[in-house]
Protein backbone atom coordinates (compact mmCIF):
# COMPACT_ATOMS: atom_id res chain seq x y z
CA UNK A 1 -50.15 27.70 -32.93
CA UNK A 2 -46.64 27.22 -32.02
CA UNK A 3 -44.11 25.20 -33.32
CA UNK A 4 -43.94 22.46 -30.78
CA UNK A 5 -47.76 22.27 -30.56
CA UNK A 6 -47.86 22.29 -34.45
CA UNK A 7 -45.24 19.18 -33.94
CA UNK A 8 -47.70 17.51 -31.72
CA UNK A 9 -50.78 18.20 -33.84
CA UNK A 10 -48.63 16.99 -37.12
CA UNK A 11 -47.53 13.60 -34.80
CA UNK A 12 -51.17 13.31 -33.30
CA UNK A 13 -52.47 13.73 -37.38
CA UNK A 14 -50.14 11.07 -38.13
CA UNK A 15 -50.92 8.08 -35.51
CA UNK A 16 -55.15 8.97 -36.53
CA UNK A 17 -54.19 8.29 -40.32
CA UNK A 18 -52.36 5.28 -39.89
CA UNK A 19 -54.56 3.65 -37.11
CA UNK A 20 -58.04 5.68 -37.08
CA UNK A 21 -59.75 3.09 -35.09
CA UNK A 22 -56.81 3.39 -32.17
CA UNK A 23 -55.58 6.45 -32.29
CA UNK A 24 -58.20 9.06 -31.56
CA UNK A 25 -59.05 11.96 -34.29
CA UNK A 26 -56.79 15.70 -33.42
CA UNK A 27 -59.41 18.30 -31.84
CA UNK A 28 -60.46 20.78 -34.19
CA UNK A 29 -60.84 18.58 -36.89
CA UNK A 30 -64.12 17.95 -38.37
CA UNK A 31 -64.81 14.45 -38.38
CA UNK A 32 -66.50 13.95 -41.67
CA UNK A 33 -63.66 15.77 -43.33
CA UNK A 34 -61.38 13.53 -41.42
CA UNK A 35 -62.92 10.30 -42.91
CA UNK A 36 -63.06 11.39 -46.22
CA UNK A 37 -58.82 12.16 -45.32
CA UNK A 38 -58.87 8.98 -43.93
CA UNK A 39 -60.76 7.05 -46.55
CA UNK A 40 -58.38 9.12 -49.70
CA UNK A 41 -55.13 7.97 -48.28
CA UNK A 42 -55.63 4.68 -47.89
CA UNK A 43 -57.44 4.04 -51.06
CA UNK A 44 -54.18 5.67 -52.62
CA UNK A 45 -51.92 3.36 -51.26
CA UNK A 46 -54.14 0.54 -52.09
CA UNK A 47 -54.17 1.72 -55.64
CA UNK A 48 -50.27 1.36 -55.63
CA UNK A 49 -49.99 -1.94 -54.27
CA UNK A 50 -53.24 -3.23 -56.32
CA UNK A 51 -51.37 -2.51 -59.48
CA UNK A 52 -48.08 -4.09 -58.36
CA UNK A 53 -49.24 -6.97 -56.55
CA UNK A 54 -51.90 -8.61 -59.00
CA UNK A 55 -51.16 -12.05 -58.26
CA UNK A 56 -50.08 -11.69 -54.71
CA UNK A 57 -53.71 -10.04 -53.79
CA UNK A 58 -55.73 -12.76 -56.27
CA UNK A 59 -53.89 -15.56 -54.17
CA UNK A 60 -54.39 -14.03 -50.42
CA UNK A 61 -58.16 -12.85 -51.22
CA UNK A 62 -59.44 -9.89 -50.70
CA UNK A 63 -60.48 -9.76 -47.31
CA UNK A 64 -56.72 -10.76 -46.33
CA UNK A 65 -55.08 -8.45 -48.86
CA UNK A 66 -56.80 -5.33 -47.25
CA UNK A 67 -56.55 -6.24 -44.06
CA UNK A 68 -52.16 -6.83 -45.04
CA UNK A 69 -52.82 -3.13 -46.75
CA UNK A 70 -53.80 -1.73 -43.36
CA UNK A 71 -51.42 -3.39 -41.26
CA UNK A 72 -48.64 -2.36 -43.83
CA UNK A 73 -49.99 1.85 -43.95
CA UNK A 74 -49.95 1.43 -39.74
CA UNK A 75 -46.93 -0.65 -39.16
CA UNK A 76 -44.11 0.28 -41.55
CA UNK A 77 -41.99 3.80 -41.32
CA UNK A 78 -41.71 4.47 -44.70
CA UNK A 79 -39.86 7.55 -45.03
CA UNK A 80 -39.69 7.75 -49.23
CA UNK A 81 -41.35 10.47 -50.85
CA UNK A 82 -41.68 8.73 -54.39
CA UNK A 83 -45.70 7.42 -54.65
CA UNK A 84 -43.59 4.58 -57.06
CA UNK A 85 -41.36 3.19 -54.30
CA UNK A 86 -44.15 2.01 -52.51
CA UNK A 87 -44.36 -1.37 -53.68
CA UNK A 88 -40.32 -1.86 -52.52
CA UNK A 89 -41.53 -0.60 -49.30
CA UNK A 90 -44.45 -3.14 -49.14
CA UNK A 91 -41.76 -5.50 -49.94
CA UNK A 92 -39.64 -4.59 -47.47
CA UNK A 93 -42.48 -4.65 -44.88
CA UNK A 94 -42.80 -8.60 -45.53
CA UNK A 95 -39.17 -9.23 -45.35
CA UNK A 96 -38.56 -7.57 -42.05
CA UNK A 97 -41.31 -6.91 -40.19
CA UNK A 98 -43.24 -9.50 -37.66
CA UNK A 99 -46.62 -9.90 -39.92
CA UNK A 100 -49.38 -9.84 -37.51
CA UNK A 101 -51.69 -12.12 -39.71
CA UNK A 102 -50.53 -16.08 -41.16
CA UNK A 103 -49.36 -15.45 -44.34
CA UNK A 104 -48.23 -18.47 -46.74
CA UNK A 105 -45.01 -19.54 -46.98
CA UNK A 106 -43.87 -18.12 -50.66
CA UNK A 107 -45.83 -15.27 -50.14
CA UNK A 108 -42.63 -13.02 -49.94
CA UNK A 109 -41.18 -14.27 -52.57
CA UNK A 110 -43.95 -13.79 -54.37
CA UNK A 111 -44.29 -10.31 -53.94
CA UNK A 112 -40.99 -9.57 -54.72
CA UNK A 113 -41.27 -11.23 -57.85
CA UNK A 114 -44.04 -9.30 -58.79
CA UNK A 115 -41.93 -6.03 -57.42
CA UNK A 116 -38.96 -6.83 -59.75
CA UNK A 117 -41.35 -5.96 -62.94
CA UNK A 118 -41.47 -2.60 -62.06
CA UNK A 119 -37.83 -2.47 -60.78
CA UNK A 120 -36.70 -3.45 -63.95
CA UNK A 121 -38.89 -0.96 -65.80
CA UNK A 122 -38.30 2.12 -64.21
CA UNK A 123 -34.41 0.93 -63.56
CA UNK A 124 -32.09 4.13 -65.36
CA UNK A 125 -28.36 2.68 -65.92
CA UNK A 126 -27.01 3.52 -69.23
CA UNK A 127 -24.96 0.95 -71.74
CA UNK A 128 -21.15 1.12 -71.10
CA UNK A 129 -19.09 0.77 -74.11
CA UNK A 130 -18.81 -2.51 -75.39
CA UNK A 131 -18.32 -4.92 -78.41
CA UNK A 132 -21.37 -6.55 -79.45
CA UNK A 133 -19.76 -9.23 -81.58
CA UNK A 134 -16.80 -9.81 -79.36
CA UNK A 135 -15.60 -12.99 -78.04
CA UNK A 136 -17.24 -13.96 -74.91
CA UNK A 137 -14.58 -16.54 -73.68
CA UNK A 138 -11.91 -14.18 -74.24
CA UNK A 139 -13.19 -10.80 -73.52
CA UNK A 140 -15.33 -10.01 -70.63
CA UNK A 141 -19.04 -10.45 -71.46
CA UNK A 142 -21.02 -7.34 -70.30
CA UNK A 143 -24.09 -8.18 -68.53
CA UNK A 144 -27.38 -5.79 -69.60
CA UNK A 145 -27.09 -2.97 -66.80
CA UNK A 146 -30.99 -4.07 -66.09
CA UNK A 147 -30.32 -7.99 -65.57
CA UNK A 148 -31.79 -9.29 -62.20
CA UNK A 149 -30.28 -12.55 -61.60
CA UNK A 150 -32.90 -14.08 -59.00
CA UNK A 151 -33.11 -16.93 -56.62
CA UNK A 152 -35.78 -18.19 -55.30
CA UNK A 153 -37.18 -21.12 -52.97
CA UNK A 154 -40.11 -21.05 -54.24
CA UNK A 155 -41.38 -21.11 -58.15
CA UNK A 156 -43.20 -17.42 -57.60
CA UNK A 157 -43.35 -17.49 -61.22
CA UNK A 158 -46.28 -20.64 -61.31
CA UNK A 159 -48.02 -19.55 -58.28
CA UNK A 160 -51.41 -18.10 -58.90
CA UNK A 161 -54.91 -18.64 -57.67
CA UNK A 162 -54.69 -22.05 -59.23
CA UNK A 163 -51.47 -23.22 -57.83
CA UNK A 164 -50.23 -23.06 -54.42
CA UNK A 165 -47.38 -24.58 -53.75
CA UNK A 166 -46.81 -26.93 -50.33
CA UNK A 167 -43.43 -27.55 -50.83
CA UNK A 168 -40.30 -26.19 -51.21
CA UNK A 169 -38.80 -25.83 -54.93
CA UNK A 170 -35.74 -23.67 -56.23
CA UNK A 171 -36.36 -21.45 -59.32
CA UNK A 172 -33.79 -19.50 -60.93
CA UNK A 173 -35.29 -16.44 -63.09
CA UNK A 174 -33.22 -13.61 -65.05
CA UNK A 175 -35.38 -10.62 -65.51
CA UNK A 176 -34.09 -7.66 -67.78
CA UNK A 177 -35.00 -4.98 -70.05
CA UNK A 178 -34.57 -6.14 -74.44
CA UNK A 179 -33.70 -3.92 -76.88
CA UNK A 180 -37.35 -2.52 -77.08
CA UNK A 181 -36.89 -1.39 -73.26
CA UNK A 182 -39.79 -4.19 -72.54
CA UNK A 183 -39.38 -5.97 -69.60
CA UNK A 184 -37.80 -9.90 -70.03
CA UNK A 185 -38.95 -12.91 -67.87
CA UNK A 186 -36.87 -15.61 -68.31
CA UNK A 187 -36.16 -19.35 -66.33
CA UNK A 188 -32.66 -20.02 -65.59
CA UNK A 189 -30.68 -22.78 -64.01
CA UNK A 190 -28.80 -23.01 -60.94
CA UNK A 191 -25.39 -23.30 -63.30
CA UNK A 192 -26.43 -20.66 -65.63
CA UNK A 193 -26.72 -18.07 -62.87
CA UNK A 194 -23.78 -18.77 -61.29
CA UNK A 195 -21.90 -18.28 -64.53
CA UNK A 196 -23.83 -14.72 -64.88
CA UNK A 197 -22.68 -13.91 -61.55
CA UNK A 198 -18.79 -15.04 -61.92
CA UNK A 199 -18.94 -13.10 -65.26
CA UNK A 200 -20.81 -10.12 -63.77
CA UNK A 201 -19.37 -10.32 -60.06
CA UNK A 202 -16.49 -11.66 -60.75
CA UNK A 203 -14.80 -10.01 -63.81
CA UNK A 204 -14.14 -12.96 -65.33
CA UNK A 205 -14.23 -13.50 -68.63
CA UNK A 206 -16.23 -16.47 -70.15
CA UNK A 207 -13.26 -19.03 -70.52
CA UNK A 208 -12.28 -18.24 -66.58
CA UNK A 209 -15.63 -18.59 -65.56
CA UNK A 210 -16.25 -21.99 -67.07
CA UNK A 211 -13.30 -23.31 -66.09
CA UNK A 212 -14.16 -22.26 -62.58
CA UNK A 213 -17.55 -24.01 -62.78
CA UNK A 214 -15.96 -27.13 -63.72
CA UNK A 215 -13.53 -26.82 -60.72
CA UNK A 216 -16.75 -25.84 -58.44
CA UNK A 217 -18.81 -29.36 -60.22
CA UNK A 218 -15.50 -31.35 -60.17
CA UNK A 219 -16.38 -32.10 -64.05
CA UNK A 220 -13.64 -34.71 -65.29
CA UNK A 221 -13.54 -33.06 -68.59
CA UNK A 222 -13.62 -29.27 -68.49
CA UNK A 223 -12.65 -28.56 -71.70
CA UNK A 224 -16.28 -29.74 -72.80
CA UNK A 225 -17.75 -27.66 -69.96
CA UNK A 226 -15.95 -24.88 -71.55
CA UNK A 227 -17.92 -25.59 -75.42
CA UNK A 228 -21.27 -25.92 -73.40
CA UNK A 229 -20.61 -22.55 -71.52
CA UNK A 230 -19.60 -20.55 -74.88
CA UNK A 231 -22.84 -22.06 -76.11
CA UNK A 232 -24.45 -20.99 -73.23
CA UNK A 233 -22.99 -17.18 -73.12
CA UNK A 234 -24.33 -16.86 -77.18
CA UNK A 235 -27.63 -17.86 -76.43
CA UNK A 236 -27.47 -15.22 -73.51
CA UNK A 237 -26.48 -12.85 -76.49
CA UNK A 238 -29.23 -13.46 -78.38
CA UNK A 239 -31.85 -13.05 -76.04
CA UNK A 240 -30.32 -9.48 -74.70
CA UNK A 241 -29.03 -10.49 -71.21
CA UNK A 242 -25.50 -10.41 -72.37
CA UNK A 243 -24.64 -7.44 -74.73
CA UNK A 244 -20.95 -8.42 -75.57
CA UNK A 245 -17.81 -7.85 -74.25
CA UNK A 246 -16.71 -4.97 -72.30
CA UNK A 247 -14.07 -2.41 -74.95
């Protein structure tokens, strides 16, 4: 066989896998084998997304969910070789692709939500040096390398098979990585993540950065904003998402 007729085998292979029931079987090919091929694939990439997605498939059903599964195997180019980026691909599937099927409204968000657990896990940035006990208005708090500062329209973290929300409703979430490397859900507030990003965007250090909020809220008395926010960046300590200050 030579190489541009392998090519065309390889691209004929490829359009049977992802759409069997459109895109006729290669000659030469037994078809039982080519089921079995068929059948081994796709329950593989099921598998993935079954184990990402809990909540996502429990809300759609199952019918839907596999029928999304297919359309996202025949649809999307994924071109990663990594069986654990799959999810993020799924993910990006529902962000930019035109989904054939109705799909509810948070479902997206949803799914990313339930992405960012395994982001977070498998996420490999190392501590820079820093000062655990230093001064967080002063000094530059240093934000734990696996912080996800999220924003949402919808509250992804409620919805389940028992809640479905109709209407929009902002939810702020930090997700991270604690001490014990297990992965952190926690609710946030639309001020508190804006001071995580100024602080983590920014540069700024905790004194700059709630000063700046109270400029941004036009608070008449910012000097109290300021006590709130250092209360605010030592809780943030204590539960992990803020390590210290930057040496």
């Amino acid at each position: 066989m030579s190489t541009p007729d392998f090519q065309t085998f390889q691209r004929a292979l490829g359009r049977h896998l992802r759409d069997p029931r459109r895109s006729p079987r290669p000659a030469g090919i037994p078809a039982r084998r080519m089921a079995i091929y068929n059948e081994l694939l796709f329950t593989n990439i099921c598998g993935f997304l079954d184990q990402c997605f809990p909540v996502c498939r429990a809300t759609l059903g199952e019918q839907r969910w596999r029928r999304l599964n297919r359309n996202f195997f025949r649809d999307w180019p994924s071109h990663t070789p990594w069986f654990r980026e799959i999810p993020q691909e799924f993910v990006r599937y529902l962000q930019a692709a035109e989904i054939r099927q109705p799909l509810p409204a948070w479902f997206t968000e949803l799914a990313h939500y339930e992405w960012v657990e395994l982001a977070v896990d498998i996420m490999d940035r190392p501590i820079p040096p820093h000062d655990p006990a230093g001064n967080l208005l002063i000094g530059q708090p240093l934000l734990n390398p696996t912080l996800m500062n999220l924003d949402y329209q919808w509250p992804v973290h409620l919805i389940g098979p028992n809640y479905r929300p109709r209407k929009i409703q902002p939810s702020q979430l930090l997700v991270f990585r604690d001490r014990e490397d297990k992965v952190r859900f926690v609710a946030s507030t639309p001020v508190t993540s804006r001071l995580l990003k100024l602080v983590g965007e920014r540069g700024l250090n905790g004194r700059a950065a709630c000063l700046h909020i109270a400029s941004e809220l036009h608070h008449p008395a910012p000097e109290a904003l300021v006590s709130h926010g250092h209360a605010m960046l030592s809780q943030l300590r204590e539960q992990g998402i803020i390590l210290g200050t930057k040496s």
